[in-house]
Protein backbone atom coordinates (compact mmCIF):
# COMPACT_ATOMS: atom_id res chain seq x y z
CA UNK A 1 0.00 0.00 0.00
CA UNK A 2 1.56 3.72 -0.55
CA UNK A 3 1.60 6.31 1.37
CA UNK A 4 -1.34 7.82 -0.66
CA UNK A 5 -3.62 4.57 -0.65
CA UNK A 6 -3.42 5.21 3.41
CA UNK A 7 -4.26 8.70 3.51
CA UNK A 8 -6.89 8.18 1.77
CA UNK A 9 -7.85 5.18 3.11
CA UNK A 10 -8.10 6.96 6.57
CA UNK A 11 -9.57 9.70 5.05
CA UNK A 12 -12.52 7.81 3.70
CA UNK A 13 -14.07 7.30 7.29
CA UNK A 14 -16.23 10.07 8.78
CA UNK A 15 -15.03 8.89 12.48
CA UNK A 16 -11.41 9.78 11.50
CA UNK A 17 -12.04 12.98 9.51
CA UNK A 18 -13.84 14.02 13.02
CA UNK A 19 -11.19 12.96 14.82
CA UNK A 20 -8.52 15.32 12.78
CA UNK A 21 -10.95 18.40 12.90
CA UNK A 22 -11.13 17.79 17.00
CA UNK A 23 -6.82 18.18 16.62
CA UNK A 24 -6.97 21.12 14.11
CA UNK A 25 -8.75 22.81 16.46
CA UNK A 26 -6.51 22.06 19.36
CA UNK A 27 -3.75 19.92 19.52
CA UNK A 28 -2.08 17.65 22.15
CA UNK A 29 -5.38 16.13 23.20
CA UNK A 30 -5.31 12.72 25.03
CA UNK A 31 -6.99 9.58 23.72
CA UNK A 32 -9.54 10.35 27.07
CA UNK A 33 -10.04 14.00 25.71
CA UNK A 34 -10.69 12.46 21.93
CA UNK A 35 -13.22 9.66 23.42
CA UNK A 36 -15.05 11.71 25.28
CA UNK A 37 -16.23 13.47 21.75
CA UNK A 38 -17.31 10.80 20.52
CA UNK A 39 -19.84 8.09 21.07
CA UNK A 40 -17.88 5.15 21.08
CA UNK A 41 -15.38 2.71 22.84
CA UNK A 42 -11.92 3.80 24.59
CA UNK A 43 -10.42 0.73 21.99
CA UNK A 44 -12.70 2.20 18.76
CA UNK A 45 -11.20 5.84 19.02
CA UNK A 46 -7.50 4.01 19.43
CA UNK A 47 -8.03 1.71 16.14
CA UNK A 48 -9.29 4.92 14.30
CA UNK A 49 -5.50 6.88 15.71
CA UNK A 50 -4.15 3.66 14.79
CA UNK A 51 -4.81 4.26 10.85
CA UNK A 52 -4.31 8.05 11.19
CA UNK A 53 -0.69 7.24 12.96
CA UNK A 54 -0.30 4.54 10.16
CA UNK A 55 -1.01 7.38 7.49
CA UNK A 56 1.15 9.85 9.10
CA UNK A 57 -1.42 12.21 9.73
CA UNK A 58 -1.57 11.92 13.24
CA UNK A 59 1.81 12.14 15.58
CA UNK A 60 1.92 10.89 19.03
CA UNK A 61 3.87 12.24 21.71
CA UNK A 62 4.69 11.17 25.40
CA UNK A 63 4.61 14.06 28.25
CA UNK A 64 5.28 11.98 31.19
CA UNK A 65 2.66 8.88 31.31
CA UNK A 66 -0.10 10.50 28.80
CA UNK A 67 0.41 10.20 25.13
CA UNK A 68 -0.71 13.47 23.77
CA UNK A 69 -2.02 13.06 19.48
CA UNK A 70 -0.90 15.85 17.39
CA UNK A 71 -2.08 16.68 13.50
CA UNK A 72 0.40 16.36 10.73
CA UNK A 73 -1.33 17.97 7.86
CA UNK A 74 1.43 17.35 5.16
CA UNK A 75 0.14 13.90 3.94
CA UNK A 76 -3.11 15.87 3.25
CA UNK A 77 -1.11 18.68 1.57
CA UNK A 78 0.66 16.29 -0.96
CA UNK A 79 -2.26 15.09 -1.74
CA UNK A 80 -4.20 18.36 -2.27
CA UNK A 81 -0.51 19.15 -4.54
CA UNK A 82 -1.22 15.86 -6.42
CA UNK A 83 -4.65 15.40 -7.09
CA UNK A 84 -6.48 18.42 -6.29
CA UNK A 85 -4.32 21.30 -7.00
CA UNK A 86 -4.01 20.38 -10.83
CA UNK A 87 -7.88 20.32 -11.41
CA UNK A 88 -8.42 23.96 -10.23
CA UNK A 89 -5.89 25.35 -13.03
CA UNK A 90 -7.50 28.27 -14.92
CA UNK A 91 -8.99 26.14 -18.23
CA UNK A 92 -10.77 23.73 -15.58
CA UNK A 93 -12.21 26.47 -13.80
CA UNK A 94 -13.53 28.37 -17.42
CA UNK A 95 -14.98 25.04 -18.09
CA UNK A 96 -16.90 24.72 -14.77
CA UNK A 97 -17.98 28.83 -15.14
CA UNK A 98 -18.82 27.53 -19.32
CA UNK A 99 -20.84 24.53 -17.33
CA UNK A 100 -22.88 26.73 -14.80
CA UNK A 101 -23.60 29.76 -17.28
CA UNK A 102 -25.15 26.51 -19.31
CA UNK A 103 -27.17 25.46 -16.86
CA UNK A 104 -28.75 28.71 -15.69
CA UNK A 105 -30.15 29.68 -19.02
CA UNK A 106 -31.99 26.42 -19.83
């Protein structure tokens, strides 16, 4: 598997695209922290870090006996680079303006 098959394979669950919105908007939170977000199991939330670790999005760090879960969003950014970034070019976007100028006068 490569490292874009995982990124998107962890970024095809809705659990897991939760779970990286809850560290964009604050980082360092503990798996209790994450859990309690969520309604599910203390061992569900860790196999859903488990594939975000495994897809480098997510970076763990110890501070004494907690492991604090940090975003890494550059998997997500060589993706956008890759597959995203070259479909918003200038022609693509005249096409999708051609497309919707279409559609509003029929």
């Amino acid at each position: 598997m490569t490292d874009d098959d995982r990124v998107f394979k962890a970024l095809a669950d809705s659990t897991r695209r939760f779970l990286l919105d809850l560290l964009f908007a604050r980082e360092g939170r503990t798996l209790t922290e994450l859990e309690s977000e969520l309604e599910m199991t203390r061992f569900g939330v860790a196999k859903h870090l488990k594939v975000l670790e495994e897809a480098g999005l997510v970076v763990v760090r110890r501070s004494g006996r907690e492991k604090l879960h940090y975003l890494n969003p550059v998997p997500i950014r060589l993706i956008h680079d890759r597959w995203i970034d070259k479909y918003t070019e200038r022609h693509v976007a005249a096409l999708v303006d051609l497309k919707n100028a279409l559609e509003e006068e029929s």
